[in-house]
N, C-alpha and C. Protein backbone atom coordinates (compact mmCIF):
# COMPACT_ATOMS: atom_id res chain seq x y z
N UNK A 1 105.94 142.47 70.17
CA UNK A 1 105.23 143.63 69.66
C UNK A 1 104.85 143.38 68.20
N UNK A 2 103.58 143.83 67.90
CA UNK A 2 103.23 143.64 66.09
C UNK A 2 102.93 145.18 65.72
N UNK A 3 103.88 145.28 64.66
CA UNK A 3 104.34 146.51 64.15
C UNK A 3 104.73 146.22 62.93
N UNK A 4 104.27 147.35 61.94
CA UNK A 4 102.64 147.73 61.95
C UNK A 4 101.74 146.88 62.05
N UNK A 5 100.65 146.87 61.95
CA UNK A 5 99.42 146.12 61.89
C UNK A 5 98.76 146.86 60.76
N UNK A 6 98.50 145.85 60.04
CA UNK A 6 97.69 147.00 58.34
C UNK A 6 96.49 145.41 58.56
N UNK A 7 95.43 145.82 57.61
CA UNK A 7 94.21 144.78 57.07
C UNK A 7 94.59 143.90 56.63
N UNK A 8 95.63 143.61 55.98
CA UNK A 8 95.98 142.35 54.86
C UNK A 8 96.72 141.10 55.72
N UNK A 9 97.61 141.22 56.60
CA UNK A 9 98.19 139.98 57.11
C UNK A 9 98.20 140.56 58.75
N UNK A 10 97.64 138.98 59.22
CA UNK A 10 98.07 138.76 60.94
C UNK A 10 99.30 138.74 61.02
N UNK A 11 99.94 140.41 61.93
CA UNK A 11 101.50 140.04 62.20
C UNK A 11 101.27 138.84 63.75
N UNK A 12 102.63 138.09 62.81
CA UNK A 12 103.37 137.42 64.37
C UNK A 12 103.90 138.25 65.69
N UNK A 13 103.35 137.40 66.91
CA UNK A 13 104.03 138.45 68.07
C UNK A 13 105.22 137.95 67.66
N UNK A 14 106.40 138.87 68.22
CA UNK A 14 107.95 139.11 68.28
C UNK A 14 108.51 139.27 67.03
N UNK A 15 107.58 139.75 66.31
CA UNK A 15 108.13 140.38 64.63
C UNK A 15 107.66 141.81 64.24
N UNK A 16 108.93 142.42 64.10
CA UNK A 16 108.81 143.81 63.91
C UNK A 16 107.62 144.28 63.20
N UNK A 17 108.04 143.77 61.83
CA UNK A 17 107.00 144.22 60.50
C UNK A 17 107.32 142.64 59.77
N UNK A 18 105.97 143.00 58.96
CA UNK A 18 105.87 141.78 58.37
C UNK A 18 105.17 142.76 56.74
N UNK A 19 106.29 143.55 56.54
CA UNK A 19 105.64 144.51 55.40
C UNK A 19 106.60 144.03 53.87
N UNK A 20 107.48 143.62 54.27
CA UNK A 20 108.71 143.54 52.96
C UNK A 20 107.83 142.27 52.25
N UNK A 21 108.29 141.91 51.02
CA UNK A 21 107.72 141.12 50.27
C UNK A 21 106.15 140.93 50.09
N UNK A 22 105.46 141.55 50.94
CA UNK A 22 104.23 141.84 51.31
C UNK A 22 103.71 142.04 49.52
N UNK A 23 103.00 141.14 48.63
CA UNK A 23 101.96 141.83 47.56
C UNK A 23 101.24 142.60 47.03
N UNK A 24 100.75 143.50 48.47
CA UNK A 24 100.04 144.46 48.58
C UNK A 24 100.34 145.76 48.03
N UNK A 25 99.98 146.29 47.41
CA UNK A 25 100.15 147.48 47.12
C UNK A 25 99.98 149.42 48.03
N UNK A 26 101.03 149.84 48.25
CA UNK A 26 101.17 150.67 49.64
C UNK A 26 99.98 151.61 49.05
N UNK A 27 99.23 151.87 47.70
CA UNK A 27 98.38 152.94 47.76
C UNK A 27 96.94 152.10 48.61
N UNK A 28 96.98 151.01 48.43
CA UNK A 28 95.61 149.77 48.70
C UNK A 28 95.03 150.48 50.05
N UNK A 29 93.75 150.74 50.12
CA UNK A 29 93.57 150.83 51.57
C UNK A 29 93.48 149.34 52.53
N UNK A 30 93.92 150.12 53.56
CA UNK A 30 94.35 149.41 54.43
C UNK A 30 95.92 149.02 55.21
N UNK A 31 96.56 149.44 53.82
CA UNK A 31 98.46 149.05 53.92
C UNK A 31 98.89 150.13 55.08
N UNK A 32 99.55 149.57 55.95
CA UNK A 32 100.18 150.35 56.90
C UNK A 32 101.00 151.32 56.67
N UNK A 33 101.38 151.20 55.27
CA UNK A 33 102.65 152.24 54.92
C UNK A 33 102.27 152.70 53.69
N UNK A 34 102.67 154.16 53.78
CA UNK A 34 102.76 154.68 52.56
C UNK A 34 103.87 155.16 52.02
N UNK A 35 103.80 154.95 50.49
CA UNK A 35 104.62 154.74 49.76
C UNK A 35 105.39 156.58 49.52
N UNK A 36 106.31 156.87 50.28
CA UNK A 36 106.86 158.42 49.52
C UNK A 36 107.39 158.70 48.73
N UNK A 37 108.63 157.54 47.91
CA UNK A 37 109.60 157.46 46.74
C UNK A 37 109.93 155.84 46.93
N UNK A 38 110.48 155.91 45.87
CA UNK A 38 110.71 154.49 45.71
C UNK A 38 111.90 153.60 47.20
N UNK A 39 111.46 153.09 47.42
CA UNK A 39 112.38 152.17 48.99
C UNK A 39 112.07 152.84 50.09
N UNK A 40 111.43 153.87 50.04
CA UNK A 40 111.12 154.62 51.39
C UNK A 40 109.44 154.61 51.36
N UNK A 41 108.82 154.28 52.77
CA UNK A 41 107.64 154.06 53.28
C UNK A 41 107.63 154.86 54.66
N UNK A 42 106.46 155.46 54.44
CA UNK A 42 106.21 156.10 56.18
C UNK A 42 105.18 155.16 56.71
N UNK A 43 105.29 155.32 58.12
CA UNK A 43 104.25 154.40 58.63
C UNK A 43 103.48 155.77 60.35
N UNK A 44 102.67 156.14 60.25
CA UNK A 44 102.21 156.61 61.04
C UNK A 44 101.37 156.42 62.33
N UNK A 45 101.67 156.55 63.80
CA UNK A 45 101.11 155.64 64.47
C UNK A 45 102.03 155.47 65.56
N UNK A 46 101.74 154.84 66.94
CA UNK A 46 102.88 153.95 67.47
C UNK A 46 103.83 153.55 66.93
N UNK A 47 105.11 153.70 67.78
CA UNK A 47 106.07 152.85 67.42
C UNK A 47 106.96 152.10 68.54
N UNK A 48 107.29 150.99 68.62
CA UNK A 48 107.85 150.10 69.38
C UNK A 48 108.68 150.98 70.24
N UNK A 49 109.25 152.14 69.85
CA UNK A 49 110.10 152.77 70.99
C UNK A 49 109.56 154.06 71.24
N UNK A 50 108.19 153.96 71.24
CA UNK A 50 107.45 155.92 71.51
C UNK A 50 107.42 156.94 70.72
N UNK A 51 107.92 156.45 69.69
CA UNK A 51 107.55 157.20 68.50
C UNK A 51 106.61 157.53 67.97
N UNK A 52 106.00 158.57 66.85
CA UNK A 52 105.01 158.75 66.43
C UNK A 52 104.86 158.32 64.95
N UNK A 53 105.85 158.21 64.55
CA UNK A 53 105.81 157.68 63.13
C UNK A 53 107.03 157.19 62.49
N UNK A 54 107.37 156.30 61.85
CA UNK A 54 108.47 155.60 61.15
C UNK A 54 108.65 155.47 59.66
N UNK A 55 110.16 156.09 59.57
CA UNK A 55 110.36 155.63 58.35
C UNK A 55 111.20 154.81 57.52
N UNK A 56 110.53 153.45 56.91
CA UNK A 56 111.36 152.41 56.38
C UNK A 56 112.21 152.86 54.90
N UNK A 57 113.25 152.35 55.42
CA UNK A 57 113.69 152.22 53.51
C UNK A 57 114.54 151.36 53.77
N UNK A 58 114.13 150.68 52.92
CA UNK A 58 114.13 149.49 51.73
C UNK A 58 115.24 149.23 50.84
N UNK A 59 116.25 148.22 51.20
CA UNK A 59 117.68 148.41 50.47
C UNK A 59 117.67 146.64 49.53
N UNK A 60 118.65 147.22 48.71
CA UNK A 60 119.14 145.43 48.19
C UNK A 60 120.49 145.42 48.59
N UNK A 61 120.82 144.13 48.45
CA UNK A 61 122.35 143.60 48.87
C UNK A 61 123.75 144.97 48.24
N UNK A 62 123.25 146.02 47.44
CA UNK A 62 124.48 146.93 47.10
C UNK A 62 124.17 147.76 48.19
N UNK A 63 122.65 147.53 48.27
CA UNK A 63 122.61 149.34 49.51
C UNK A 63 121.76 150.30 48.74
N UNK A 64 121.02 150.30 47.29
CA UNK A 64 120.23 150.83 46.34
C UNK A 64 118.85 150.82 47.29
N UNK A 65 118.10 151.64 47.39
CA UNK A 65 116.98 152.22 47.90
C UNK A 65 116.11 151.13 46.53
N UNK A 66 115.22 150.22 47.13
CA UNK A 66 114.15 149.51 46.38
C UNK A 66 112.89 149.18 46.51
N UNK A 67 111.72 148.95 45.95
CA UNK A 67 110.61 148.56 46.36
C UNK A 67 110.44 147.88 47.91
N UNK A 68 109.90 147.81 48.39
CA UNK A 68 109.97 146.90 49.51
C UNK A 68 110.15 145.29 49.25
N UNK A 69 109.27 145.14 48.01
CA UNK A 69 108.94 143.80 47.88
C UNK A 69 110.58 143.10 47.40
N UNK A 70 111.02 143.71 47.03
CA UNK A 70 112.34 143.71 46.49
C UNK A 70 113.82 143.76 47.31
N UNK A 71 113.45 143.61 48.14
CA UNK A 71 114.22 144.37 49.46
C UNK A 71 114.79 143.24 50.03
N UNK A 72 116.26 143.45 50.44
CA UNK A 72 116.90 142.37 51.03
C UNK A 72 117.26 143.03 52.57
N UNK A 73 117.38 144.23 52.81
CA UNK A 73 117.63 145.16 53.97
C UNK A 73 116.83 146.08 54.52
N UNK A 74 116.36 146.41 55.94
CA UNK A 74 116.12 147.84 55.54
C UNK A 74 116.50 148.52 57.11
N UNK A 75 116.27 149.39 56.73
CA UNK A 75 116.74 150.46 57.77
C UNK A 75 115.47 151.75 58.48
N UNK A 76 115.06 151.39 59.59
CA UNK A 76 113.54 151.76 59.87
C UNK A 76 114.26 153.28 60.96
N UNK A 77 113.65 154.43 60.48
CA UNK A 77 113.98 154.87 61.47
C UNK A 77 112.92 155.46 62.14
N UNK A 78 112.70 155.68 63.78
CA UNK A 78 111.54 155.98 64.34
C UNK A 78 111.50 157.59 65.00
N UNK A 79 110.78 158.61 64.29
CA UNK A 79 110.73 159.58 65.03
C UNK A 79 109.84 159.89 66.25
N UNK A 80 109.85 161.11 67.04
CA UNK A 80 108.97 161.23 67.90
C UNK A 80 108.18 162.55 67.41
N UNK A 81 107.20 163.39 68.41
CA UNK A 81 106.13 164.38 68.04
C UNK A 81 106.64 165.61 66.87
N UNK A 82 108.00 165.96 67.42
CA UNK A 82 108.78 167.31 66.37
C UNK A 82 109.42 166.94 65.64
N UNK A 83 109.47 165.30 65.23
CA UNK A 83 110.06 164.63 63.78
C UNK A 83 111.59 164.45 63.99
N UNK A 84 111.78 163.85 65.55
CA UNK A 84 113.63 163.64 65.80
C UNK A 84 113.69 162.04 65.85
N UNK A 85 114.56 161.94 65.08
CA UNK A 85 114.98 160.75 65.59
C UNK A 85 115.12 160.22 66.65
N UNK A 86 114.81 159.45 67.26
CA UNK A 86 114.92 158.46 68.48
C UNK A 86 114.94 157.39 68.41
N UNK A 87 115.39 156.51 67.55
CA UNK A 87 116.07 155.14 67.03
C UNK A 87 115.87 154.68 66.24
N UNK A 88 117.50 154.05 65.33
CA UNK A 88 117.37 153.45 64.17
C UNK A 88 117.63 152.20 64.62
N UNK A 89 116.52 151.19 64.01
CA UNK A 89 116.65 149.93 63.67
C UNK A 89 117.12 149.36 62.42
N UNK A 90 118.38 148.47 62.34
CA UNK A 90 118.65 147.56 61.34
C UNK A 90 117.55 146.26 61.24
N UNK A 91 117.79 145.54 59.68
CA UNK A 91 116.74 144.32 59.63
C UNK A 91 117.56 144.01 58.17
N UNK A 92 117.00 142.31 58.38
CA UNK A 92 117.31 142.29 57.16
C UNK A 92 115.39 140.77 56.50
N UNK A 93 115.47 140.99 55.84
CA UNK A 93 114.31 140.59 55.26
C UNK A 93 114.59 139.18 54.79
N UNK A 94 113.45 138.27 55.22
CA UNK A 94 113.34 136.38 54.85
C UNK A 94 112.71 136.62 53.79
N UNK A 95 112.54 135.55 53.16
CA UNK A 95 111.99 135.29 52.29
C UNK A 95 110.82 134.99 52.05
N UNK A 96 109.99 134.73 53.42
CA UNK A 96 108.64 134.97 53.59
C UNK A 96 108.31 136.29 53.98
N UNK A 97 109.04 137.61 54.11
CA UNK A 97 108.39 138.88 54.20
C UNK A 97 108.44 139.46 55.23
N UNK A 98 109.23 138.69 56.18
CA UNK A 98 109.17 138.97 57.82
C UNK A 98 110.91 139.78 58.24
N UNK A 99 111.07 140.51 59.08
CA UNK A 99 112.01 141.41 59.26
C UNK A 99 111.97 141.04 60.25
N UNK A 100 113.92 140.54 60.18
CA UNK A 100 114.10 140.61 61.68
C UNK A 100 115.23 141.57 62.48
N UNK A 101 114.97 142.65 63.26
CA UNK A 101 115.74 143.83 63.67
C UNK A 101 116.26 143.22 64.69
N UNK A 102 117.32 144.97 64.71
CA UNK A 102 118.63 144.82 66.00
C UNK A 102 118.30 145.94 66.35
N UNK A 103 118.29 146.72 67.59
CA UNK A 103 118.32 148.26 67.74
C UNK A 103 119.99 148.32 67.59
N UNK A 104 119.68 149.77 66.91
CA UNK A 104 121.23 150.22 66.82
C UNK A 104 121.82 150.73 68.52
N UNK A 105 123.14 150.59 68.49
CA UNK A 105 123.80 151.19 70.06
C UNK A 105 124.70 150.29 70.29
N UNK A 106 125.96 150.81 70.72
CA UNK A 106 126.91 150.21 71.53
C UNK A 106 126.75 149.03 72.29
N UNK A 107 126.03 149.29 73.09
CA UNK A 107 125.68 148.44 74.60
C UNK A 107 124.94 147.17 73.83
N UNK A 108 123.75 147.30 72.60
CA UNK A 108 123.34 146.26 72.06
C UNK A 108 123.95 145.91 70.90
N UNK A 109 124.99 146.12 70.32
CA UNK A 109 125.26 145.51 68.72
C UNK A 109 125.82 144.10 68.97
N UNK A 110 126.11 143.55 70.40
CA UNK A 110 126.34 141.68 70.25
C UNK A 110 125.28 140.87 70.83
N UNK A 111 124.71 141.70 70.73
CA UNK A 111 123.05 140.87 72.02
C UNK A 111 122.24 140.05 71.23
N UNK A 112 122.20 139.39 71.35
CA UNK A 112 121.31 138.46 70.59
C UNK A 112 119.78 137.87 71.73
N UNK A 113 119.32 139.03 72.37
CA UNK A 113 118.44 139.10 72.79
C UNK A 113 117.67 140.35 72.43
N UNK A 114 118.27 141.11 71.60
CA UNK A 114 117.65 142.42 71.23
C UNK A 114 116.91 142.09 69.53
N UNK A 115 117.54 141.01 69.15
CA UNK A 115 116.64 140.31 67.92
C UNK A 115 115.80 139.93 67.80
N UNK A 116 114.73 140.24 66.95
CA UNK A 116 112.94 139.98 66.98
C UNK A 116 112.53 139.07 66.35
């Protein structure tokens, strides 16, 4: 799945987001996400699990809410039409900008087929 898809970079299939480290600036048109406070981004649209819109934030190695570009973690969560949660994804961010998630849950936290 390629999630989001914004103007500036071809996501890879089997990569969540390819938004962290990203140069771009979230006001730029075109950026898939917008910027609400600092480490937190909404993204509106599809979402990998039927959601209508997602919201990233953006952590460093203490757990501090940070730029994206800055970001060593993040924590995406996906709502549906009346704004409920319906799954949080963990990730943690390469160094080329690419996120790679786990869905959160019991049944998947040793699967290493649920990694993107």
């Amino acid at each position: 799945m390629k999630f989001p898809v914004c103007d500036f970079a071809v996501s890879e299939e089997g990569f969540y987001s390819q938004c962290a480290s990203c140069p771009i600036d979230p006001t730029s048109s075109g950026c898939a996400l917008d910027e609400l406070e600092e480490g937190i981004y909404l993204f509106e649209g599809v979402t990998p699990n039927g959601g209508v819109q997602a919201l990233f934030y953006f952590r460093d190695n203490e757990g501090n809410q940070v730029a994206k570009r800055d970001a060593i973690h993040v924590e995406i969560h996906e709502l549906n039409e009346e704004g409920h949660l319906i799954t949080i994804l963990y990730g943690m961010v390469d160094p080329e900008g690419m996120i790679y998630l786990k869905k959160s849950g019991a049944d998947s936290a040793h699967s290493q087929d649920n990694l993107q």
